[in-house]
N, C-alpha and C. Protein backbone atom coordinates (compact mmCIF):
# COMPACT_ATOMS: atom_id res chain seq x y z
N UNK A 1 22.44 -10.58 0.50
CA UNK A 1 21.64 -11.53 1.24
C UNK A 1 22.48 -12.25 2.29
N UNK A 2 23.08 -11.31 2.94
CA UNK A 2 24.17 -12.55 4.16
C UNK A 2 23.35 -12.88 5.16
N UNK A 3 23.53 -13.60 5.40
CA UNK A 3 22.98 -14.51 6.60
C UNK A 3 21.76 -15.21 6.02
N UNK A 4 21.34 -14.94 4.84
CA UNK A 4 20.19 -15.77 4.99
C UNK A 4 20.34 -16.75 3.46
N UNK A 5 19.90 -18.19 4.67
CA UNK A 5 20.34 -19.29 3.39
C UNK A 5 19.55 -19.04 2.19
N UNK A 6 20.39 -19.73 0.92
CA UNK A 6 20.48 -19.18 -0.24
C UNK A 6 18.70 -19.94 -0.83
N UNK A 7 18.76 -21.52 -0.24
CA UNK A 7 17.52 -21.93 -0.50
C UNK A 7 16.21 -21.93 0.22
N UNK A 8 16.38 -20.82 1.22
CA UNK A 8 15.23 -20.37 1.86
C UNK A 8 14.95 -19.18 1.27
N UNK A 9 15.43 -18.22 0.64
CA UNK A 9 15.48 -17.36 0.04
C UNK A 9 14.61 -17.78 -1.62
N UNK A 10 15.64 -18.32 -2.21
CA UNK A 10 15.15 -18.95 -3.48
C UNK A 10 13.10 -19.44 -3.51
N UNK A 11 13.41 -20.37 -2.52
CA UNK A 11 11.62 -20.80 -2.27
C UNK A 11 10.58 -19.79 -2.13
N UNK A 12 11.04 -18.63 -1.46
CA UNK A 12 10.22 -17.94 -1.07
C UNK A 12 9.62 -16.89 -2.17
N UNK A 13 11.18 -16.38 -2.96
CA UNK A 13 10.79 -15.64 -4.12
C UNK A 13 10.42 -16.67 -5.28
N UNK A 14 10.74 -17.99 -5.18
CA UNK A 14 9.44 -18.85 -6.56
C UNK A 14 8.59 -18.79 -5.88
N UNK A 15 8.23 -18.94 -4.82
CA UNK A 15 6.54 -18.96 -4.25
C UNK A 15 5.57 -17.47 -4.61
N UNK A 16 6.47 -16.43 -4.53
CA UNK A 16 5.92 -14.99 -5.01
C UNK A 16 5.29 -14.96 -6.13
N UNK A 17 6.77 -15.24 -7.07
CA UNK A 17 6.80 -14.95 -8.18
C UNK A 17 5.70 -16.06 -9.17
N UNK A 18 5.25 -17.37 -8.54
CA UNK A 18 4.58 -18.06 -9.11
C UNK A 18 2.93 -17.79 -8.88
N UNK A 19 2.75 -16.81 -7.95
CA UNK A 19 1.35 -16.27 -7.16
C UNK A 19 1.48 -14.90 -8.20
N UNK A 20 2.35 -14.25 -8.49
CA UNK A 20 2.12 -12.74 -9.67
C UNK A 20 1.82 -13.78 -11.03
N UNK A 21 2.77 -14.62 -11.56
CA UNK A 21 2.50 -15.43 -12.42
C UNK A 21 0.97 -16.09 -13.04
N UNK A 22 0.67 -16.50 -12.39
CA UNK A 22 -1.06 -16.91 -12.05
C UNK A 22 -1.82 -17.32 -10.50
N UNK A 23 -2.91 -16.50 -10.76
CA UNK A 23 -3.41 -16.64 -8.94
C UNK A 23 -4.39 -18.24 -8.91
N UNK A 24 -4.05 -19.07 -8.07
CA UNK A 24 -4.72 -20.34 -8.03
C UNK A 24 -6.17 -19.92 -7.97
N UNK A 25 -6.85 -20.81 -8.68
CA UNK A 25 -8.22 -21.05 -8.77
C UNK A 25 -9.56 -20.53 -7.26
N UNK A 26 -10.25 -20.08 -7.93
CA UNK A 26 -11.02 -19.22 -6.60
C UNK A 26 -9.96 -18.36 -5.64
N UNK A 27 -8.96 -17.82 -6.11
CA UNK A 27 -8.32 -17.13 -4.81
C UNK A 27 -7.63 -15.66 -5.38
N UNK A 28 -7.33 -15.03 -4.64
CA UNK A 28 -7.10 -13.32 -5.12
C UNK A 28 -5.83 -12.90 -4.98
N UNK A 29 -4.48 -12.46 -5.40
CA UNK A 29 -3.21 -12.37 -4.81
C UNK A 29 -3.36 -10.79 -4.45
N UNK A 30 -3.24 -10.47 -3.79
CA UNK A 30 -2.84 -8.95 -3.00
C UNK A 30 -1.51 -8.83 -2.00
N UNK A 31 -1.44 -7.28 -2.57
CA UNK A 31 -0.11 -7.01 -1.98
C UNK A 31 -0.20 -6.11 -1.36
N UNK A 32 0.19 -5.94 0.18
CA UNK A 32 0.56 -4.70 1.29
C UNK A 32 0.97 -4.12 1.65
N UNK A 33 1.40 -3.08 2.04
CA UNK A 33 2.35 -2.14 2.40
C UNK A 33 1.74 -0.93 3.22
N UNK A 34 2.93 -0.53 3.33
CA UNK A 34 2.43 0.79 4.64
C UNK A 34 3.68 1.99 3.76
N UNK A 35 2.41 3.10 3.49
CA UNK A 35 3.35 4.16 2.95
C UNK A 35 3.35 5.29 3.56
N UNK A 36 4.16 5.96 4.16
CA UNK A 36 4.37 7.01 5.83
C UNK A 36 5.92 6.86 6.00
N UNK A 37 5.67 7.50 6.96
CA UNK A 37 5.11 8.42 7.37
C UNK A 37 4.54 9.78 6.64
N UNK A 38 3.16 10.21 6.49
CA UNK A 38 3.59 11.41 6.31
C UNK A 38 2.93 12.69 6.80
N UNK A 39 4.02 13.76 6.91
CA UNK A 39 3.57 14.52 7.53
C UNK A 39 3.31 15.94 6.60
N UNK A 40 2.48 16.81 7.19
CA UNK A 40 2.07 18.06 6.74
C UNK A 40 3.14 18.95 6.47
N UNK A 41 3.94 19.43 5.59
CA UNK A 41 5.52 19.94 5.32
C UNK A 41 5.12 20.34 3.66
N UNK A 42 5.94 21.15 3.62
CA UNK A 42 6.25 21.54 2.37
C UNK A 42 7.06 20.46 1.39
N UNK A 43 6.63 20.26 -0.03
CA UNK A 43 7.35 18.74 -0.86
C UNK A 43 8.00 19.75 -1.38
N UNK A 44 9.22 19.38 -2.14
CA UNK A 44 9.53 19.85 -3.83
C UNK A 44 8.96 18.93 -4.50
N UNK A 45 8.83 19.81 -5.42
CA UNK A 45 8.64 18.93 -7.14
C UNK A 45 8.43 19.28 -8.25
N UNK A 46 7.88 19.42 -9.25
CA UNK A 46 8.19 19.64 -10.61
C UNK A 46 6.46 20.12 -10.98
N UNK A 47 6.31 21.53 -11.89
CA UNK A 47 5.42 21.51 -12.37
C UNK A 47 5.29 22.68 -13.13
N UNK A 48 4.75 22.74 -13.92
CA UNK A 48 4.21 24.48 -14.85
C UNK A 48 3.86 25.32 -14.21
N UNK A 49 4.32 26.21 -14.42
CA UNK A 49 4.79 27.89 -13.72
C UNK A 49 4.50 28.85 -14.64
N UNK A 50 4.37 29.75 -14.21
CA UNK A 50 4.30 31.33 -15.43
C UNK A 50 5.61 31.83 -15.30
N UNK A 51 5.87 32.15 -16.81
CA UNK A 51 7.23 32.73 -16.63
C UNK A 51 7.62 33.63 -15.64
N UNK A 52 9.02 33.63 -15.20
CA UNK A 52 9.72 34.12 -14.35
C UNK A 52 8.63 34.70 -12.52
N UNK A 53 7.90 33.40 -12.50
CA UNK A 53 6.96 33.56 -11.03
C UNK A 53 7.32 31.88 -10.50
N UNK A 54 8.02 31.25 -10.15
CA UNK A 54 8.22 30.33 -10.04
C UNK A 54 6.99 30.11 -8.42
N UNK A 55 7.24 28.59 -8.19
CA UNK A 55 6.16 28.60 -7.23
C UNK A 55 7.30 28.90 -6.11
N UNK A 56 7.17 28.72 -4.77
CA UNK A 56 7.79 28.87 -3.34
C UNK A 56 7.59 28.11 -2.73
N UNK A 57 8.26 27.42 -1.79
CA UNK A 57 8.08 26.35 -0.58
C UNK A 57 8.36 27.45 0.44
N UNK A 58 7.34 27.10 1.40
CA UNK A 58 8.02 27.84 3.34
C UNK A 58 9.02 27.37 3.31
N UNK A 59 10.00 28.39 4.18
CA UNK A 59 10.97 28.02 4.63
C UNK A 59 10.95 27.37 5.71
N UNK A 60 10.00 27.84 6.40
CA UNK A 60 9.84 26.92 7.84
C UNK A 60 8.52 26.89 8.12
N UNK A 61 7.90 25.37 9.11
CA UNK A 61 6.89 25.03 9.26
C UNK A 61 7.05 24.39 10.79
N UNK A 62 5.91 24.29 11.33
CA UNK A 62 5.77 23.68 12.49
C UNK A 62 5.32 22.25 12.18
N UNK A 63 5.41 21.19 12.94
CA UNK A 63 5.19 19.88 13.19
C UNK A 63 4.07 19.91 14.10
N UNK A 64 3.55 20.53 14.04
CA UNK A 64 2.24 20.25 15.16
C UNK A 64 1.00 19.30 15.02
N UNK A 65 0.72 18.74 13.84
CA UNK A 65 -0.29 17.89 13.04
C UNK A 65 -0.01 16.30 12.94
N UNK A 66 1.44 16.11 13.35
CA UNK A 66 1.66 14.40 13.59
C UNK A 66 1.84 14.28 12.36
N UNK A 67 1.18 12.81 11.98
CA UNK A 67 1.64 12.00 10.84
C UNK A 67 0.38 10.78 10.28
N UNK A 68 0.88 10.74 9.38
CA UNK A 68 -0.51 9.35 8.89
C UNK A 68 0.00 8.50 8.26
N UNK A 69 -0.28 7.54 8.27
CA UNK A 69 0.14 5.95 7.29
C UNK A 69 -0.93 5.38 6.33
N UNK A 70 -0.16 5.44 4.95
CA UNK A 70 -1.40 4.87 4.02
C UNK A 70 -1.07 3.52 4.06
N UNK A 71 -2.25 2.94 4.75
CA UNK A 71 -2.28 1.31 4.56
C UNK A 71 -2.85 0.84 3.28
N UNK A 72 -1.55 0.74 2.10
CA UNK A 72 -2.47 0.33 0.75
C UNK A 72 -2.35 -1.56 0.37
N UNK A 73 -3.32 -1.58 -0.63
CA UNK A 73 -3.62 -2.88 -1.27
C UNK A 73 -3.36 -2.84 -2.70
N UNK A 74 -2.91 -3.87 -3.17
CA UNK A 74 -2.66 -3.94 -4.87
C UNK A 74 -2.91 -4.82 -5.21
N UNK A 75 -4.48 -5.17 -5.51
CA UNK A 75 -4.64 -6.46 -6.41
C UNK A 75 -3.95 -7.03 -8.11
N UNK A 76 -2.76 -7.73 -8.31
CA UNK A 76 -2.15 -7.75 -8.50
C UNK A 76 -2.45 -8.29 -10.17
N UNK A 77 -3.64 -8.88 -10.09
CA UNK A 77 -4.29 -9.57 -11.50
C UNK A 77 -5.18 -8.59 -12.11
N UNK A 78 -6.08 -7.76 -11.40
CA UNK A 78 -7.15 -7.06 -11.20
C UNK A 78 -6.27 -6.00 -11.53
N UNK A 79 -4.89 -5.45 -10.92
CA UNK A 79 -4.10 -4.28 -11.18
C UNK A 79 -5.11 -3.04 -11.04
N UNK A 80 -5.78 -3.02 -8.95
CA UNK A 80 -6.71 -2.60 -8.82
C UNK A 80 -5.80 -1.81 -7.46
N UNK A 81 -5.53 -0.39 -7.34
CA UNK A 81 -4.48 0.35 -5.93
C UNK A 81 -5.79 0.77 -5.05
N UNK A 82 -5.76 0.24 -3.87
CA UNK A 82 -6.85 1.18 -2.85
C UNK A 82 -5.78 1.22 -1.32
N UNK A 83 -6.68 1.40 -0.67
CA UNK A 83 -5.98 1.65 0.49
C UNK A 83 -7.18 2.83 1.64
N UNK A 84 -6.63 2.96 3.15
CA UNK A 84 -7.33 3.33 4.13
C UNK A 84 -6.24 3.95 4.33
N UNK A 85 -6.30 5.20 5.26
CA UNK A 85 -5.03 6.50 5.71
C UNK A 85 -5.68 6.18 7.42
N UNK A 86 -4.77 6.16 8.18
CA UNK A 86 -4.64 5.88 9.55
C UNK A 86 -3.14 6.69 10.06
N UNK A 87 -3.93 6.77 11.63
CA UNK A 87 -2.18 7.87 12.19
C UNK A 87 -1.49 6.64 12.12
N UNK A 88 -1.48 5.40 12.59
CA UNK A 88 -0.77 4.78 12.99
C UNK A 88 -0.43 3.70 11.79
N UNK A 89 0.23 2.29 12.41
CA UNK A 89 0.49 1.29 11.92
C UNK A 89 0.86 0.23 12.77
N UNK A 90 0.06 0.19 13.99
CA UNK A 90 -0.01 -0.58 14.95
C UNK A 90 -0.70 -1.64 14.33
N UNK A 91 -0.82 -3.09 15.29
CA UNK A 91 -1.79 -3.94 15.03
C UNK A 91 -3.03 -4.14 14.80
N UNK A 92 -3.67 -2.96 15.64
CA UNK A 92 -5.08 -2.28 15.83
C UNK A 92 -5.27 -1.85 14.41
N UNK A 93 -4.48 -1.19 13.79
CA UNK A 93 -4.65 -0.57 12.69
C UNK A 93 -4.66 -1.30 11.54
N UNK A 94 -4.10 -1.99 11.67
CA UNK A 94 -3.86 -3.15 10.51
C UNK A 94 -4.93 -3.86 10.56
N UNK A 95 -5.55 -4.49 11.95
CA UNK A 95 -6.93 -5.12 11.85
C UNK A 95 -7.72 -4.58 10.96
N UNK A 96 -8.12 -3.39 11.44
CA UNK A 96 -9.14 -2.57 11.13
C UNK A 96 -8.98 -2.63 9.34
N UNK A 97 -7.89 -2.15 8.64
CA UNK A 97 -7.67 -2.15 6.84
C UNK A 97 -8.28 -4.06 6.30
N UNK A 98 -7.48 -4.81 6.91
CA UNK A 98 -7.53 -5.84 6.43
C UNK A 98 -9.06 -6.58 6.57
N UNK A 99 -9.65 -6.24 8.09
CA UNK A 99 -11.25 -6.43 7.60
C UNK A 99 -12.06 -5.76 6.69
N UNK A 100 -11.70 -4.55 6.48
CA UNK A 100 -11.86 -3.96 4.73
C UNK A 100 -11.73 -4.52 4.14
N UNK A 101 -10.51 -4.69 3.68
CA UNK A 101 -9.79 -5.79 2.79
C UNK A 101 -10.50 -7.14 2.37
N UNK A 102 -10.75 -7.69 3.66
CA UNK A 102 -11.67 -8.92 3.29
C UNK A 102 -13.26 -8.71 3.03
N UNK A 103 -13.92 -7.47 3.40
CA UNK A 103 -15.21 -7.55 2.75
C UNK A 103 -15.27 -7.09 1.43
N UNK A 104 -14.02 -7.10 1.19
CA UNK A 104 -14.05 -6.40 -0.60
C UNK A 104 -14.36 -8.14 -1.57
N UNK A 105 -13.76 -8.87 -1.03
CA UNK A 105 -13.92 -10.89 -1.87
C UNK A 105 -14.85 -11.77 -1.26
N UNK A 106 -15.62 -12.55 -1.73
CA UNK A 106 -16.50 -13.29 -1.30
C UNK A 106 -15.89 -14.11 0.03
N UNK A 107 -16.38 -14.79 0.89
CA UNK A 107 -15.74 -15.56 1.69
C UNK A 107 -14.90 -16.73 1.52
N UNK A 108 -15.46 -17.30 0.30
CA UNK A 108 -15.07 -18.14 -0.37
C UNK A 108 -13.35 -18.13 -1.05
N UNK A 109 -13.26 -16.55 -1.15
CA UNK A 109 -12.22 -16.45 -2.34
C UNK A 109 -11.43 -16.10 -1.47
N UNK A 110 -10.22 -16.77 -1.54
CA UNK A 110 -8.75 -17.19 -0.64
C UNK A 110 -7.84 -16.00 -1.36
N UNK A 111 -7.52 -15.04 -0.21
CA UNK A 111 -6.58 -14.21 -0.56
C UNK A 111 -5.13 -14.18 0.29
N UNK A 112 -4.15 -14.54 -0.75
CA UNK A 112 -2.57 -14.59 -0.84
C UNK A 112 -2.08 -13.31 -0.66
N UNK A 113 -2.02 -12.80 0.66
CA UNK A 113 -1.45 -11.42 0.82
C UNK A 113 -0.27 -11.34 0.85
N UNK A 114 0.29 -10.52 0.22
CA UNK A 114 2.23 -10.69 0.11
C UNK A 114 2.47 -9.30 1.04
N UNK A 115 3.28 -9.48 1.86
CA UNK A 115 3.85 -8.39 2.84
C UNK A 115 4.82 -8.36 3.34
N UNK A 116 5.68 -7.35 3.63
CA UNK A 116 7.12 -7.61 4.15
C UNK A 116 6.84 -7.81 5.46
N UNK A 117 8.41 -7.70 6.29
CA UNK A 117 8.67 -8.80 7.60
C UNK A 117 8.52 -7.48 9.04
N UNK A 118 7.91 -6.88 8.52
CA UNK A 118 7.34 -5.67 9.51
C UNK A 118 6.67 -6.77 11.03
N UNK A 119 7.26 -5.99 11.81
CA UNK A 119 7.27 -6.79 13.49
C UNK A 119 5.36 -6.62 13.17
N UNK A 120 5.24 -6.08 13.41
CA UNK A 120 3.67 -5.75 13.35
C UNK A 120 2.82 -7.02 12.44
N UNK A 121 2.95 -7.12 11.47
CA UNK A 121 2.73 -7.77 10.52
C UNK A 121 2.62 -9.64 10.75
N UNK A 122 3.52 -9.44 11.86
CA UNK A 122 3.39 -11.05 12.97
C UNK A 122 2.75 -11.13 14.12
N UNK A 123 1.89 -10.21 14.33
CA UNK A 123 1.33 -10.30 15.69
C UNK A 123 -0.16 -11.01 15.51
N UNK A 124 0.29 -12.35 16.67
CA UNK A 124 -0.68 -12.88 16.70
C UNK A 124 -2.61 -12.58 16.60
N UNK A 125 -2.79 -11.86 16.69
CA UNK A 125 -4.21 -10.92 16.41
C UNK A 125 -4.39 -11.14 15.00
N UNK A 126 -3.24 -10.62 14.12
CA UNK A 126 -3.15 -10.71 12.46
C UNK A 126 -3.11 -11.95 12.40
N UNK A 127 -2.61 -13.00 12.72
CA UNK A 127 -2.14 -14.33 12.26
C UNK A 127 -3.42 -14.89 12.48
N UNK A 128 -4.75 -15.12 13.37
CA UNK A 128 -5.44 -15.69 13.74
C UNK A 128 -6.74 -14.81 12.81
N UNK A 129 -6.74 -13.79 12.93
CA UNK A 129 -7.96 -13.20 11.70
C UNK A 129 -7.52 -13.61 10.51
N UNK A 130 -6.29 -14.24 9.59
CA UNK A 130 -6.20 -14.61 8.73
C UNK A 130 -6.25 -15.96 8.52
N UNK A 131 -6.07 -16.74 9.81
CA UNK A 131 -6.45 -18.25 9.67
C UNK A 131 -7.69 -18.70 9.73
N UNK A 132 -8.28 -17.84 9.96
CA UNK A 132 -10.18 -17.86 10.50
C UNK A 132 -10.86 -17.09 8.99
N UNK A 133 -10.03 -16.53 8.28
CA UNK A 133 -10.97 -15.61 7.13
C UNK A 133 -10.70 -15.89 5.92
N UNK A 134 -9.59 -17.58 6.12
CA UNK A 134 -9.68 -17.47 4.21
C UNK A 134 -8.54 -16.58 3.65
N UNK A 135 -7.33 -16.48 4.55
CA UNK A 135 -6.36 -15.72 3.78
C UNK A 135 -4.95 -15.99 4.50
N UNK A 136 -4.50 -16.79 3.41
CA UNK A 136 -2.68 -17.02 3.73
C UNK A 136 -2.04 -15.77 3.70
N UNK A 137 -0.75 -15.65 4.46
CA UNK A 137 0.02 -14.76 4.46
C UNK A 137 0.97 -15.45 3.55
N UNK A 138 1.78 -14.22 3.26
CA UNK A 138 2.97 -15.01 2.09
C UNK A 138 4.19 -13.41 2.57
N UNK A 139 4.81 -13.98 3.43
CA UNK A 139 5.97 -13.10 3.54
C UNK A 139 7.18 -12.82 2.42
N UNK A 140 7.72 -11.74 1.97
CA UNK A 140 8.65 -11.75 1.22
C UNK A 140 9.98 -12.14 2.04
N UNK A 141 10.87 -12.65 0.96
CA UNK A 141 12.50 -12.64 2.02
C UNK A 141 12.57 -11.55 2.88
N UNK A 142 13.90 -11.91 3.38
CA UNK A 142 14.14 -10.90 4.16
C UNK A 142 15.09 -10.02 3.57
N UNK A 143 15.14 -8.64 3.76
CA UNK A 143 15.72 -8.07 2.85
C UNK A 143 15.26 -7.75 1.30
N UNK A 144 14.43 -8.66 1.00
CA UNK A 144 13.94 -8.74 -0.53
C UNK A 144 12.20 -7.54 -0.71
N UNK A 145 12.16 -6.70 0.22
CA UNK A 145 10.94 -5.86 0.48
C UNK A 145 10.65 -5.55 -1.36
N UNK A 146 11.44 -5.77 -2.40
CA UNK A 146 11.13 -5.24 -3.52
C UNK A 146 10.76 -6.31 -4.39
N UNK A 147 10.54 -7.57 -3.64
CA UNK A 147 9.93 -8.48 -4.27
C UNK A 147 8.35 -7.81 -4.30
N UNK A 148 7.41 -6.76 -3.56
CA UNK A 148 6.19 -6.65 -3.51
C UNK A 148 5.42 -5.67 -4.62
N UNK A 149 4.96 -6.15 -5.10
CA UNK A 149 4.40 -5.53 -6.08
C UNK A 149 4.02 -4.38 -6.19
N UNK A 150 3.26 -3.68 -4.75
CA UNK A 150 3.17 -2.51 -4.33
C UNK A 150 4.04 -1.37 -4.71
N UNK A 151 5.36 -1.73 -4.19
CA UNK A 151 6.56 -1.01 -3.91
C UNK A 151 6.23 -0.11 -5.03
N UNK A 152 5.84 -0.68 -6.65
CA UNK A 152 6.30 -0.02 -7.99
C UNK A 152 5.15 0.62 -7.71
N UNK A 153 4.31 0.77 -7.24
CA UNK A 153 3.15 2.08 -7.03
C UNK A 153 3.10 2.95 -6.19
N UNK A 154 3.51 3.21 -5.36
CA UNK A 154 4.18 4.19 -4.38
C UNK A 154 5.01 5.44 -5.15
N UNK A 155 5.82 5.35 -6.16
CA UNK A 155 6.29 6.32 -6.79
C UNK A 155 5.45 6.88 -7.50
N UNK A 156 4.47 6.53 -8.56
CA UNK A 156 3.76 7.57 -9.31
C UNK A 156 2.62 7.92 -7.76
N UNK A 157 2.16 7.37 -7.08
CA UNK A 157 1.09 7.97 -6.16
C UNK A 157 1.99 9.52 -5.18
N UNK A 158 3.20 9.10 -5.36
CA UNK A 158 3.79 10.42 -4.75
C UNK A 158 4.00 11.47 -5.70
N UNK A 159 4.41 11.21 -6.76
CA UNK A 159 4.45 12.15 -7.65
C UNK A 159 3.08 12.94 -8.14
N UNK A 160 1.95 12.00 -8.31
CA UNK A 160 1.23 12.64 -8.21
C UNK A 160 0.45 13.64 -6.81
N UNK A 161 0.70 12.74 -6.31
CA UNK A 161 -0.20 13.47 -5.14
C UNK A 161 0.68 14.32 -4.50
N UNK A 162 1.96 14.26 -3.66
CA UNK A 162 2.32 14.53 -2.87
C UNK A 162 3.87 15.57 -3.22
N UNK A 163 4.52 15.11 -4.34
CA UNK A 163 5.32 16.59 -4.90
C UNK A 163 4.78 17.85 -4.98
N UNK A 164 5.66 18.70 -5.19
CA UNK A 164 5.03 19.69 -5.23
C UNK A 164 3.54 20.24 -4.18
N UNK A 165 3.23 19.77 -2.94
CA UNK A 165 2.48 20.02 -2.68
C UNK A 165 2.64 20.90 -0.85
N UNK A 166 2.00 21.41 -0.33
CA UNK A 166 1.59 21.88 0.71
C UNK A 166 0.63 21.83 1.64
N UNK A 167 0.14 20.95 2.06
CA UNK A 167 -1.29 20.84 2.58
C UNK A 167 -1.35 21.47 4.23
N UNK A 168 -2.74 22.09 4.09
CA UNK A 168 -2.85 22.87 5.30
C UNK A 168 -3.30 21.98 6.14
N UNK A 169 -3.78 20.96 5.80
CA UNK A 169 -4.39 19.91 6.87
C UNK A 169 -4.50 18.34 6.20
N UNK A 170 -4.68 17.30 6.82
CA UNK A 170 -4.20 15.85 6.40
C UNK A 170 -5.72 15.78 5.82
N UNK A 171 -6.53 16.19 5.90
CA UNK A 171 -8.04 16.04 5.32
C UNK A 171 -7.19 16.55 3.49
N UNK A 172 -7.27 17.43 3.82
CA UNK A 172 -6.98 17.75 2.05
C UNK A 172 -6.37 16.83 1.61
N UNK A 173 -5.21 16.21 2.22
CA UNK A 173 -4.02 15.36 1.34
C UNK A 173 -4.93 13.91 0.77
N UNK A 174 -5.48 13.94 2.22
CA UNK A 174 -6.19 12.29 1.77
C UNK A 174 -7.43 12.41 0.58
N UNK A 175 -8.02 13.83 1.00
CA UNK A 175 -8.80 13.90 -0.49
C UNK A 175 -8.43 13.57 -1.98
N UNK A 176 -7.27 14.34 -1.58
CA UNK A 176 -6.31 14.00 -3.29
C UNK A 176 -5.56 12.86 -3.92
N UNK A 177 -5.14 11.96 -2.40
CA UNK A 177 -4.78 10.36 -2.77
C UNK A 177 -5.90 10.16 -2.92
N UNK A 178 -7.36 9.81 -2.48
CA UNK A 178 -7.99 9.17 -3.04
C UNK A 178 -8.81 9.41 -4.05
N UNK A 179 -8.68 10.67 -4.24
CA UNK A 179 -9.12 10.89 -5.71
C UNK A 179 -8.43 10.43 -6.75
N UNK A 180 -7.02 10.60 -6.53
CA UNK A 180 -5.99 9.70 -7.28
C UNK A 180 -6.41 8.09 -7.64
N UNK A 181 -6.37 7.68 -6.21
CA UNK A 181 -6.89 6.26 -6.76
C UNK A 181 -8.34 5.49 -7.27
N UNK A 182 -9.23 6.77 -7.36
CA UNK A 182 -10.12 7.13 -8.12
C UNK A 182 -9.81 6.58 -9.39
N UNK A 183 -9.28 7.40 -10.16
CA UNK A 183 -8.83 8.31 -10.91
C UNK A 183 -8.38 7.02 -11.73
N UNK A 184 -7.00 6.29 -10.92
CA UNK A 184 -5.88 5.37 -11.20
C UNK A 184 -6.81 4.45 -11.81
N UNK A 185 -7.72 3.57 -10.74
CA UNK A 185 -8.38 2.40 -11.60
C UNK A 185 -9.01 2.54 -12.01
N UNK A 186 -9.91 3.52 -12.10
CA UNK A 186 -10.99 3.68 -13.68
C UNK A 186 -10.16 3.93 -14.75
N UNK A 187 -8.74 3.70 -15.31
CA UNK A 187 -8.37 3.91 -16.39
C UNK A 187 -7.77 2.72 -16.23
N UNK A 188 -6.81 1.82 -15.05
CA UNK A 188 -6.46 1.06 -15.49
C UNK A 188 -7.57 -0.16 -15.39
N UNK A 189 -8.01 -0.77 -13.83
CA UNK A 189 -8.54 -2.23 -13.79
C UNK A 189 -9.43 -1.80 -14.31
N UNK A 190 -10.03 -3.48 -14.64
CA UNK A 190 -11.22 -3.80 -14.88
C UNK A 190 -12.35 -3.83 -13.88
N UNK A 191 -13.87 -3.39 -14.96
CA UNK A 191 -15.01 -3.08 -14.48
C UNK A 191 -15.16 -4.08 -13.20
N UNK A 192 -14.58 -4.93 -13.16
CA UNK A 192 -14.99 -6.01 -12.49
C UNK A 192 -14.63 -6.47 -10.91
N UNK A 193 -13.45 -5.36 -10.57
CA UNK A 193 -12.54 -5.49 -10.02
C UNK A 193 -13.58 -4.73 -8.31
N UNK A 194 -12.34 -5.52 -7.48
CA UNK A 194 -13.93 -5.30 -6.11
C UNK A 194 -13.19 -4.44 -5.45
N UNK A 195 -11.61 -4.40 -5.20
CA UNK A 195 -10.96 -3.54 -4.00
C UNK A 195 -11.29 -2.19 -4.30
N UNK A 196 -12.25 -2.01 -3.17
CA UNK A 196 -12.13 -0.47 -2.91
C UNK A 196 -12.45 0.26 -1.67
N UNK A 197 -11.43 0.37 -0.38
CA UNK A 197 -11.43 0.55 0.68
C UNK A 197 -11.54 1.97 1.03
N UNK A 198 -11.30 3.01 0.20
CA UNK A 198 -11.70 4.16 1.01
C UNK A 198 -12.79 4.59 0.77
């Protein structure tokens, strides 16, 4: 943590850590992130095979298909993963998830979004739809990106979805994350739980 004072640091992760702890009265804690790039390529990874037929990755592939960014959400009490797939992660783009985002909670219900210090993530456009809609931002330190709750869901959503895999086109991939997160909160959150953006 050099350069950054020790009790600006400290405040910021009790302010986190006291919002995962318990979410204040009428209000929702969610957590953001951007998981990308990704592109259409061959993964490794791990899976059941028939003896001595193992699977194959191409050796070589073209880049011609770009890239996509999963803009996900993690309601953090609710322990509810959704998210929207976009090429980008511009400001434009971020609008667009987070007014999702907010028609998922009543107007009423004040949502504590925790997000790292992504340039994007400060642009005035974002700052003013969240002062107008009922939703504080809550930046993590700097450097501290693993204060976000998110982070720890990103690994099983790759393992499931995205090891071992090949996709001929970004339509298939996104079918299978969101069947995943299908999948994810009907076993974990509760019936009750509202995020669901794709």
């Amino acid at each position: 943590m050099e350069g950054i004072p020790r009790s600006r640091f400290r405040v910021k992760k009790n302010r986190i850590l006291k919002l995962y702890a318990q979410a204040p009265p009428g209000s929702a804690v969610v957590c953001f992130d951007e998981c990308g790039p990704l592109e259409l390529r061959p993964l490794p990874g791990v899976c059941w095979a028939a003896q001595s037929h193992p699977q194959r990755l191409r050796a070589t592939y073209h880049r011609r298909a770009g890239t996509e960014q999963f803009l996900a959400f993690y309601d953090v009490h609710d322990d509810c993963l959704a998210g929207t797939i976009h090429k980008r992660k511009t400001s434009r783009d971020l609008l667009v998830a987070w007014r999702r985002l907010r028609a998922c909670y009543p107007q009423t219900t004040r949502i504590h979004l925790i997000l790292d210090n992504l340039s994007s993530h400060r642009h005035p456009v974002l700052k003013d739809f969240a002062r107008r809609h009922n939703m504080r931002l809550v930046p993590t330190p700097t450097y501290a990106s693993w204060l976000n709750a998110i982070e720890a869901h990103f690994g099983p959503l790759k393992r499931f979805c995205l090891n071992n895999s090949d996709d001929p086109d970004h339509t298939t991939r996104r079918r299978r994350i969101y069947r995943y997160l299908t999948w994810r909160n009907k076993t974990h959150a509760p019936p009750r739980a509202r995020l669901k953006l794709y």
